[in-house]
C-alpha atoms as a PDB file:
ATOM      1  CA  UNK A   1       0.000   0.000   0.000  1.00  0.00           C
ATOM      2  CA  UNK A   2       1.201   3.703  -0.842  1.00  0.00           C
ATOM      3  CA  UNK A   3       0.360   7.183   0.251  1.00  0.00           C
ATOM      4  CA  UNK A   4      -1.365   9.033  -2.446  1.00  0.00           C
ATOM      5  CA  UNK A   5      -3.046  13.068  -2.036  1.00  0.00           C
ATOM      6  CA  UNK A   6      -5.683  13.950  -4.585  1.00  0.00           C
ATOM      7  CA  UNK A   7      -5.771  16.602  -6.481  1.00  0.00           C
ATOM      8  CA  UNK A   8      -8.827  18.735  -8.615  1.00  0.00           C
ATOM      9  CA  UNK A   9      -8.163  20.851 -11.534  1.00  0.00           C
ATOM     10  CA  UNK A  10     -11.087  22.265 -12.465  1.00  0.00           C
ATOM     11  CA  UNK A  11     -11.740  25.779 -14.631  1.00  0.00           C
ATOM     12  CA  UNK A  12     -13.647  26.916 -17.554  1.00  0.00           C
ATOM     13  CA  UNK A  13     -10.142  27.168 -18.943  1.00  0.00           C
ATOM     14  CA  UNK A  14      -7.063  25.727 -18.662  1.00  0.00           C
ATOM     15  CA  UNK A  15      -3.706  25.147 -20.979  1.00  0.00           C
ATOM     16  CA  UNK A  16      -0.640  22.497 -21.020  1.00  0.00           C
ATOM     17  CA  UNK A  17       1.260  24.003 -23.216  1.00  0.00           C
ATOM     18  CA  UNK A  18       3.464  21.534 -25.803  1.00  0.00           C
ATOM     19  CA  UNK A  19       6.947  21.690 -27.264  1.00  0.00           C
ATOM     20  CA  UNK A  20       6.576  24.915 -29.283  1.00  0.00           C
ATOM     21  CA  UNK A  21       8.084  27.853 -30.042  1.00  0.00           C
ATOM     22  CA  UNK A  22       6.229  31.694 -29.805  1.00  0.00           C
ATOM     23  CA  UNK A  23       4.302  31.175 -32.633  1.00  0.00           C
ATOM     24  CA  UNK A  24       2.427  28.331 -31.949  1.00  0.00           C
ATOM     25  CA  UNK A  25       1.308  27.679 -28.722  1.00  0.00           C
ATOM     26  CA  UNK A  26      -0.818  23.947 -28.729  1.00  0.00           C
ATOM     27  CA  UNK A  27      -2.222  22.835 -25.485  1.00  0.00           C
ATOM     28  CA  UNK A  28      -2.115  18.776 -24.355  1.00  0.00           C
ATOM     29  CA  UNK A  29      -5.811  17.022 -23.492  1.00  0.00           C
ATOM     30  CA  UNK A  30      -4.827  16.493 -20.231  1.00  0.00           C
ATOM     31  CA  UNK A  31      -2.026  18.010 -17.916  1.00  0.00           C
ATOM     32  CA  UNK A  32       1.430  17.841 -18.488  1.00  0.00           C
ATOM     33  CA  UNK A  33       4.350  16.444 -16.375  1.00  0.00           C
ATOM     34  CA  UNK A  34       6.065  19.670 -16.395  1.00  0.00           C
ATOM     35  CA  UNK A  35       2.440  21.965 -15.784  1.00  0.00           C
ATOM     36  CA  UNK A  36       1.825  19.703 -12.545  1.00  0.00           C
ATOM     37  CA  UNK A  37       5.190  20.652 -11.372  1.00  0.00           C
ATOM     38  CA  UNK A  38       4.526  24.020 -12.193  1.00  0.00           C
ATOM     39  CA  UNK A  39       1.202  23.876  -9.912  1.00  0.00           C
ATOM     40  CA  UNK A  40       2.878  21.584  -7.238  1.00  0.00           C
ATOM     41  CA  UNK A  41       5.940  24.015  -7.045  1.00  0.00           C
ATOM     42  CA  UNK A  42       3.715  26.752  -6.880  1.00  0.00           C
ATOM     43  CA  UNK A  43       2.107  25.681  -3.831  1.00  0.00           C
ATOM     44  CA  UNK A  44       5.137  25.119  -2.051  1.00  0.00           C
ATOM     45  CA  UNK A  45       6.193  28.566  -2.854  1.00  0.00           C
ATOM     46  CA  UNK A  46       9.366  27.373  -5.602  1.00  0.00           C
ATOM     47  CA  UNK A  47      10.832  30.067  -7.571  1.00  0.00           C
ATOM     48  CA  UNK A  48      11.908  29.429 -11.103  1.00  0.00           C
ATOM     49  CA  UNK A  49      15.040  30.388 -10.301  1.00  0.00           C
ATOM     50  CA  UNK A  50      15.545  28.106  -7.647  1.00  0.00           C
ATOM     51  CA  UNK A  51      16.693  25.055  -9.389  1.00  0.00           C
ATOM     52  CA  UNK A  52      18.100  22.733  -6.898  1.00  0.00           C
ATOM     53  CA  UNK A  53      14.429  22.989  -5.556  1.00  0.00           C
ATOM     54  CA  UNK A  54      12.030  22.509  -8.939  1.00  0.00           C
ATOM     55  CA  UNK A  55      14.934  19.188  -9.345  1.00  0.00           C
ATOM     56  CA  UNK A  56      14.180  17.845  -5.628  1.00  0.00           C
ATOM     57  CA  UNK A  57      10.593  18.429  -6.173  1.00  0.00           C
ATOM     58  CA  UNK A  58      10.626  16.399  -9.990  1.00  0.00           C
ATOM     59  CA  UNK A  59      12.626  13.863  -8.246  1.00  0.00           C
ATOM     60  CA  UNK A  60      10.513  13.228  -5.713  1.00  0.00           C
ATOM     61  CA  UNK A  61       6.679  12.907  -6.905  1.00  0.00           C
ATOM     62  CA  UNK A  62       5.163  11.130  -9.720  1.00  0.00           C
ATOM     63  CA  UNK A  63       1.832  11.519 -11.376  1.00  0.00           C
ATOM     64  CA  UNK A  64      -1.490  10.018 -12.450  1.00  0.00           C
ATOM     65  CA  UNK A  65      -4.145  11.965 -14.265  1.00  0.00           C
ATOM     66  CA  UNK A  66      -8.259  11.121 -14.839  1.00  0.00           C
ATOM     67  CA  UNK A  67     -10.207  12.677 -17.147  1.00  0.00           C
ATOM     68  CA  UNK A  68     -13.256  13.353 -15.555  1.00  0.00           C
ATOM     69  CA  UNK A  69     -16.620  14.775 -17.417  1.00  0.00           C
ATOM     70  CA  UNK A  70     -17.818  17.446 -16.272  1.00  0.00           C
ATOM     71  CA  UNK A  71     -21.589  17.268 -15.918  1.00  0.00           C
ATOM     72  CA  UNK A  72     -23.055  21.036 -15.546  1.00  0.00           C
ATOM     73  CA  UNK A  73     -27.176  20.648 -14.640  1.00  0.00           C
ATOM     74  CA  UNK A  74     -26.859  17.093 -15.401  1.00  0.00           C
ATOM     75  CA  UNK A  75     -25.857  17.605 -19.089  1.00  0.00           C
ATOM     76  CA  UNK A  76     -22.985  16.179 -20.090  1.00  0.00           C
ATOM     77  CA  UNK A  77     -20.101  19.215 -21.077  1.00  0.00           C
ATOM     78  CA  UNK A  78     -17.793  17.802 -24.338  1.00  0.00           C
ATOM     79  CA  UNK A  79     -14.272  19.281 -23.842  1.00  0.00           C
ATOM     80  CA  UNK A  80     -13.619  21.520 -27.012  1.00  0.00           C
ATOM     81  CA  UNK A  81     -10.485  23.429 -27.839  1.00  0.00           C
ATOM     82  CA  UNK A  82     -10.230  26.910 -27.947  1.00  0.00           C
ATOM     83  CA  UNK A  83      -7.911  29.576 -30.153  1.00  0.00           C
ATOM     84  CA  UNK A  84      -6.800  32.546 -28.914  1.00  0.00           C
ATOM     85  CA  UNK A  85      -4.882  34.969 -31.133  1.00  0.00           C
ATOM     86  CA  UNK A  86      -2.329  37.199 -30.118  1.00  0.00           C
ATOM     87  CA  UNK A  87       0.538  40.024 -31.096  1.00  0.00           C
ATOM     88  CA  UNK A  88       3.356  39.674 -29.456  1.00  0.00           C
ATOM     89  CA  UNK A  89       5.827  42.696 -28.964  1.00  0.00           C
ATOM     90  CA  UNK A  90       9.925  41.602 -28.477  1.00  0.00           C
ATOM     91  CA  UNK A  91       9.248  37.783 -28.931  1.00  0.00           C
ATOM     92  CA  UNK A  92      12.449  35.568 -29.295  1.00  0.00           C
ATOM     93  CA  UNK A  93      13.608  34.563 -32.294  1.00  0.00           C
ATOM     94  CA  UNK A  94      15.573  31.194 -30.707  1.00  0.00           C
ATOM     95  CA  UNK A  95      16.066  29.592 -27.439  1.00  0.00           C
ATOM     96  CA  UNK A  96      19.263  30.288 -27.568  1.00  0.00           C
ATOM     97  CA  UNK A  97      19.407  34.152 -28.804  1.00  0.00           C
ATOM     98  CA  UNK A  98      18.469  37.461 -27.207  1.00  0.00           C
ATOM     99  CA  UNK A  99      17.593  39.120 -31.058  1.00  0.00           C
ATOM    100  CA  UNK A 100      13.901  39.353 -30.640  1.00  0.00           C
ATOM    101  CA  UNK A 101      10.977  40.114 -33.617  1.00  0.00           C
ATOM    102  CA  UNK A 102       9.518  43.458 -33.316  1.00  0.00           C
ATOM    103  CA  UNK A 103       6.071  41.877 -33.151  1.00  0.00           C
ATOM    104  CA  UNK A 104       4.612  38.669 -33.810  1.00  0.00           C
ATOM    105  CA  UNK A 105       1.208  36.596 -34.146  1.00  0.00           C
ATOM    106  CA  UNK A 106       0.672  34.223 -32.065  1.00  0.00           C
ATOM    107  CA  UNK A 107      -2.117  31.451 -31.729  1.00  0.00           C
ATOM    108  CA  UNK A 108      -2.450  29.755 -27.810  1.00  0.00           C
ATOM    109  CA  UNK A 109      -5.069  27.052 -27.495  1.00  0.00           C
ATOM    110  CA  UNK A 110      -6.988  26.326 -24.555  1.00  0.00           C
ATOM    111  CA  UNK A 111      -9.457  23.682 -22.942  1.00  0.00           C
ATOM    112  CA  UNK A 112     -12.335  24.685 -22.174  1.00  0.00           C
ATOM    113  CA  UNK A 113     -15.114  22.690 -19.966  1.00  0.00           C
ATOM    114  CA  UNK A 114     -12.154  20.337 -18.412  1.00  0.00           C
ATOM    115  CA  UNK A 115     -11.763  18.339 -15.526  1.00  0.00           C
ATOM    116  CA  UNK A 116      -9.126  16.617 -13.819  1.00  0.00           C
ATOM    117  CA  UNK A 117      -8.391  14.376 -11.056  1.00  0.00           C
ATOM    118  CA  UNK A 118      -4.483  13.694 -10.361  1.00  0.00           C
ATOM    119  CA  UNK A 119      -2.863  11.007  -8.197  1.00  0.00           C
ATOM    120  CA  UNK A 120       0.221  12.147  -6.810  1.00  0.00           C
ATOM    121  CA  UNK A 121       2.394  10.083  -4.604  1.00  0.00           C
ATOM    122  CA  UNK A 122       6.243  10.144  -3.232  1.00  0.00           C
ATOM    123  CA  UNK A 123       8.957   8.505  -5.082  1.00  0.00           C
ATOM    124  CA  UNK A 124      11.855   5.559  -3.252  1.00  0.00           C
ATOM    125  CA  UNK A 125      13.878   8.853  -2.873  1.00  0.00           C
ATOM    126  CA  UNK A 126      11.203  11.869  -2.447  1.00  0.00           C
ATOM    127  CA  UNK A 127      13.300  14.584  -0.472  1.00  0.00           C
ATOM    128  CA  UNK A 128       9.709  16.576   0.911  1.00  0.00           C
ATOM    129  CA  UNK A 129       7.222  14.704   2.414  1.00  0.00           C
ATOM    130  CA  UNK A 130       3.463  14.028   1.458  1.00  0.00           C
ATOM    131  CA  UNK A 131       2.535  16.066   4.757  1.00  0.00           C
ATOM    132  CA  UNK A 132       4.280  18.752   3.005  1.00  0.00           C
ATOM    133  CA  UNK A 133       2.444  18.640  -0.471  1.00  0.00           C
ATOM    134  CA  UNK A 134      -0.965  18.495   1.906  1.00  0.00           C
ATOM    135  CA  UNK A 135      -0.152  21.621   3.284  1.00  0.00           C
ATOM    136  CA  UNK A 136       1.092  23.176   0.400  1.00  0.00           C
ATOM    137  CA  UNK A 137      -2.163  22.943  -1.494  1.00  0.00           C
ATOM    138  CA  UNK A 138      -4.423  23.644   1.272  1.00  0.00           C
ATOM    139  CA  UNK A 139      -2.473  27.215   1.944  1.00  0.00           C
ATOM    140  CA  UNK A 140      -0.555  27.483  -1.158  1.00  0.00           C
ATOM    141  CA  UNK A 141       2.236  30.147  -1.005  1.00  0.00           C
ATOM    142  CA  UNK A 142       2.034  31.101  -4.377  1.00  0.00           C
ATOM    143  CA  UNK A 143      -1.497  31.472  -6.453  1.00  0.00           C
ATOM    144  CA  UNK A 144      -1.587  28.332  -8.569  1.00  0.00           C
ATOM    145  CA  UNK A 145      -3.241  28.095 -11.831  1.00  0.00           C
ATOM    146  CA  UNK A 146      -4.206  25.906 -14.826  1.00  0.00           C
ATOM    147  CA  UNK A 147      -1.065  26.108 -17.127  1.00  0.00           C
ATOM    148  CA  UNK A 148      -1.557  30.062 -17.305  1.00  0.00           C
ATOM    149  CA  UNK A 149      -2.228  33.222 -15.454  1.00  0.00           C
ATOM    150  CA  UNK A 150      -5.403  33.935 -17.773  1.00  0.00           C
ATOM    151  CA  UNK A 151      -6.732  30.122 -16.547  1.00  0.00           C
ATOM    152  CA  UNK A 152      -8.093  30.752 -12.879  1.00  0.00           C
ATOM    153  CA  UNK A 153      -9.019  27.541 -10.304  1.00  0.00           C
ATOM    154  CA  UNK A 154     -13.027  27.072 -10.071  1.00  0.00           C
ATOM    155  CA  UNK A 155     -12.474  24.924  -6.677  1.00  0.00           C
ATOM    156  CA  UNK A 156      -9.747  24.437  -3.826  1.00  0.00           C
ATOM    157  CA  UNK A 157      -7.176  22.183  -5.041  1.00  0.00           C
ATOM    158  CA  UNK A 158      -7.172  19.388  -2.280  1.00  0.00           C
ATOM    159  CA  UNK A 159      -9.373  16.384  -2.713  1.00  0.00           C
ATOM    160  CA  UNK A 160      -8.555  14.507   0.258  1.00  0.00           C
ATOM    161  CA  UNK A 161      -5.638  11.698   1.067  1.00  0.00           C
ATOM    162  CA  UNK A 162      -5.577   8.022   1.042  1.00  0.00           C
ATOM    163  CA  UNK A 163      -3.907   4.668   0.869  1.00  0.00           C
ATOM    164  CA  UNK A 164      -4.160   2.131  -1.850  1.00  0.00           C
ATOM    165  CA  UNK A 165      -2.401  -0.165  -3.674  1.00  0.00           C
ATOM    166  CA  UNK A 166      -2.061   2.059  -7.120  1.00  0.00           C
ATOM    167  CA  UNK A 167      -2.808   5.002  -8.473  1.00  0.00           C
ATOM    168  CA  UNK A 168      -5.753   3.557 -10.416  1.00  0.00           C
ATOM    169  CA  UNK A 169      -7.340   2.656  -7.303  1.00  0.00           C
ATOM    170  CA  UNK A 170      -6.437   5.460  -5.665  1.00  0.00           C
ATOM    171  CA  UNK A 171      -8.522   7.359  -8.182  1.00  0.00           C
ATOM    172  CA  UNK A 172     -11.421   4.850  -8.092  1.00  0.00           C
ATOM    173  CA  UNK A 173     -11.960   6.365  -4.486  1.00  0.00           C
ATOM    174  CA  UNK A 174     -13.256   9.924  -5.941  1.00  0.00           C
ATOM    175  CA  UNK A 175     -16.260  10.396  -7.851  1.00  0.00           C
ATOM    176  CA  UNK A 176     -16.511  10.195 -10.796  1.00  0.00           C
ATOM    177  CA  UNK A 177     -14.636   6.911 -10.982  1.00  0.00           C
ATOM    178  CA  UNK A 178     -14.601   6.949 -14.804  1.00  0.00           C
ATOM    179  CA  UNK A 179     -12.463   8.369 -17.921  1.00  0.00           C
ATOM    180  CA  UNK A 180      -9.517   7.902 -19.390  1.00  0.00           C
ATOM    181  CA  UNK A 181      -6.193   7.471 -16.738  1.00  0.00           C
ATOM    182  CA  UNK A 182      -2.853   8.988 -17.645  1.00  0.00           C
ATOM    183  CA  UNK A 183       0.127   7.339 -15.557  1.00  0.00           C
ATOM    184  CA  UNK A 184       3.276   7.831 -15.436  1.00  0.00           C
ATOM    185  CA  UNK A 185       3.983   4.261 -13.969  1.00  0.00           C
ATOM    186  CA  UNK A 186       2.615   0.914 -16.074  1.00  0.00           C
ATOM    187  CA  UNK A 187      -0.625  -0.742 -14.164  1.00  0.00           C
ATOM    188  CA  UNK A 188      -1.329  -4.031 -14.465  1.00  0.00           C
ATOM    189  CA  UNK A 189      -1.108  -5.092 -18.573  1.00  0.00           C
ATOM    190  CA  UNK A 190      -2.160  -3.812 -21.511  1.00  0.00           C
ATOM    191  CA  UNK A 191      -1.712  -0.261 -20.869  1.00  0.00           C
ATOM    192  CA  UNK A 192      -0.739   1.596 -24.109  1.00  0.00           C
ATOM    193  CA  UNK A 193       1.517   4.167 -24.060  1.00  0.00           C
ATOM    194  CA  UNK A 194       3.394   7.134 -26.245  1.00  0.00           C
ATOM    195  CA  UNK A 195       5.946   9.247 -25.477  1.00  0.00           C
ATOM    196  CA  UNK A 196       5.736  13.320 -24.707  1.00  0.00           C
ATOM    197  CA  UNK A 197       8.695  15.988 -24.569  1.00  0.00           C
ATOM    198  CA  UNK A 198       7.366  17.272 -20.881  1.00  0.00           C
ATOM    199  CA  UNK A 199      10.084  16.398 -18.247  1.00  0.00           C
ATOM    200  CA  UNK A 200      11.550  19.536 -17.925  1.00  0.00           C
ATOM    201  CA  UNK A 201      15.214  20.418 -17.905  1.00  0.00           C
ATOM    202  CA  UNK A 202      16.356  21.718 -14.819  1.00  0.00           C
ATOM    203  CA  UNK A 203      19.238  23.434 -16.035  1.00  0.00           C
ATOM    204  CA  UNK A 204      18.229  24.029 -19.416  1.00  0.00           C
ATOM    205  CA  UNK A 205      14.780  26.547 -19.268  1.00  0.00           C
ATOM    206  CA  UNK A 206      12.404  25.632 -21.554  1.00  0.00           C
ATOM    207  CA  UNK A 207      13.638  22.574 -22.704  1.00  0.00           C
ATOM    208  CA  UNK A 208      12.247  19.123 -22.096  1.00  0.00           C
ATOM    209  CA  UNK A 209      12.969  15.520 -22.284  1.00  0.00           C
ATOM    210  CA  UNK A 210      10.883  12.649 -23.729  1.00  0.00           C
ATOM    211  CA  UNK A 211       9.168  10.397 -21.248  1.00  0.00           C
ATOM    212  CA  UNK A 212       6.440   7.621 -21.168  1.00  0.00           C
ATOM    213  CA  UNK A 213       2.773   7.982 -20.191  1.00  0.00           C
ATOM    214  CA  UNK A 214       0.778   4.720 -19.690  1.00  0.00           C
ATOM    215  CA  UNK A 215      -2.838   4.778 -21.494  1.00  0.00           C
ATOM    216  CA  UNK A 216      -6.217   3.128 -19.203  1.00  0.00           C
ATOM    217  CA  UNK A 217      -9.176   3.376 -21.129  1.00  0.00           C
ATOM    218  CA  UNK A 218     -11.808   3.663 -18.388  1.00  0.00           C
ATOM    219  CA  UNK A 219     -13.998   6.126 -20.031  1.00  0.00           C
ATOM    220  CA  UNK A 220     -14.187   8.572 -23.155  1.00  0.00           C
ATOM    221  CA  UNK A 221     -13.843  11.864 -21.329  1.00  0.00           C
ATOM    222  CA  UNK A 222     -10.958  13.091 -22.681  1.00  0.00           C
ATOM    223  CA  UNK A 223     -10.197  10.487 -25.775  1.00  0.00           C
END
């Protein structure tokens, strides 16, 4: 058995932004490795500049992610994607140089009538503890949000805690106990699985690694 805390994202926005450049600005169907991090650190009051913290905090939690539907009146709400365009003043014209466009368009996608439930849980060699996290999202130092400023919380964060024997049943605890689970570790067999650029790294900003997420169908939610 394993410690897991619960977590609710829940907006009529939110965004998990891609691989992309300034241009382009795609959002993933569920929440990233890299935005729960983001949300996580936030809580705990990390700085982007502190480094050796965001790496002990990515070393030390993994992640599992439900797809709930959201069911406003009764009526069942279909997740759609949104397009927002933008200009963009001083945008970069690399990662790696400070020459920047005068302006720029820009297109930035966004979920809209999404709902998440996340499983997080403490790795062999977590350096924080899952009292910690608890804390963290109940009084959060910093203001979380859905993947962006513009994408405000519609509820408190915390779910609740509990023990189980993986994150699949862990999230078969909390209503709804259907859709689609996203999981970083393997469950049981026939999981499918691709691979995503969204394990951030540390020392290089805005660059990411490619990882594995493993694919239960348990609903259509977010397919």
């Amino acid at each position: 058995m394993a410690d897991y805390l619960i977590l609710r994202l829940s907006g009529p926005m939110q965004s998990w932004g891609q691989p992309t450049f300034e241009g382009s600005r795609p959002t993933s169907t569920f929440p990233t490795r890299s935005g729960l991090l983001g949300v996580v650190g936030a809580c705990l009051g990390i700085k982007r500049n502190e480094r050796d913290k965001v790496q002990a905090l990515a070393d030390s939690v993994r992640f599992a992610v439900r797809c709930d539907q959201v069911t406003p009146e009764g009526n069942p709400a279909r997740v759609i994607k949104l397009t927002d365009y933008h200009t963009i003043k001083d945008a970069r014209e690399s990662y790696f140089s400070l020459k920047s466009h005068e302006t720029i368009q820009t297109w930035r996608e966004y979920l809209c009538d999404a709902c998440f439930t996340v499983a997080v849980w403490l790795t062999a060699d977590a350096r924080i503890s899952l009292g910690e996290l608890v804390d963290a999202v109940q009084k959060p130092r910093f203001t979380p949000y859905l993947g962006r400023r513009s994408c405000p919380m519609t509820r408190p964060l915390f779910v609740g805690t509990c023990q189980s024997d993986n994150p699949k049943t862990a999230l078969d605890q909390y209503q709804p106990a259907t859709g689609v689970i996203y999981s970083e570790i393997e469950i049981g067999s026939g999981n499918g699985r691709f691979r995503v650029r969204d394990e951030p790294i540390i020392n290089l900003p805005r660059q990411f690694a490619s990882r594995e997420w493993f694919v239960l169908k348990g609903g259509d939610a977010c397919s």
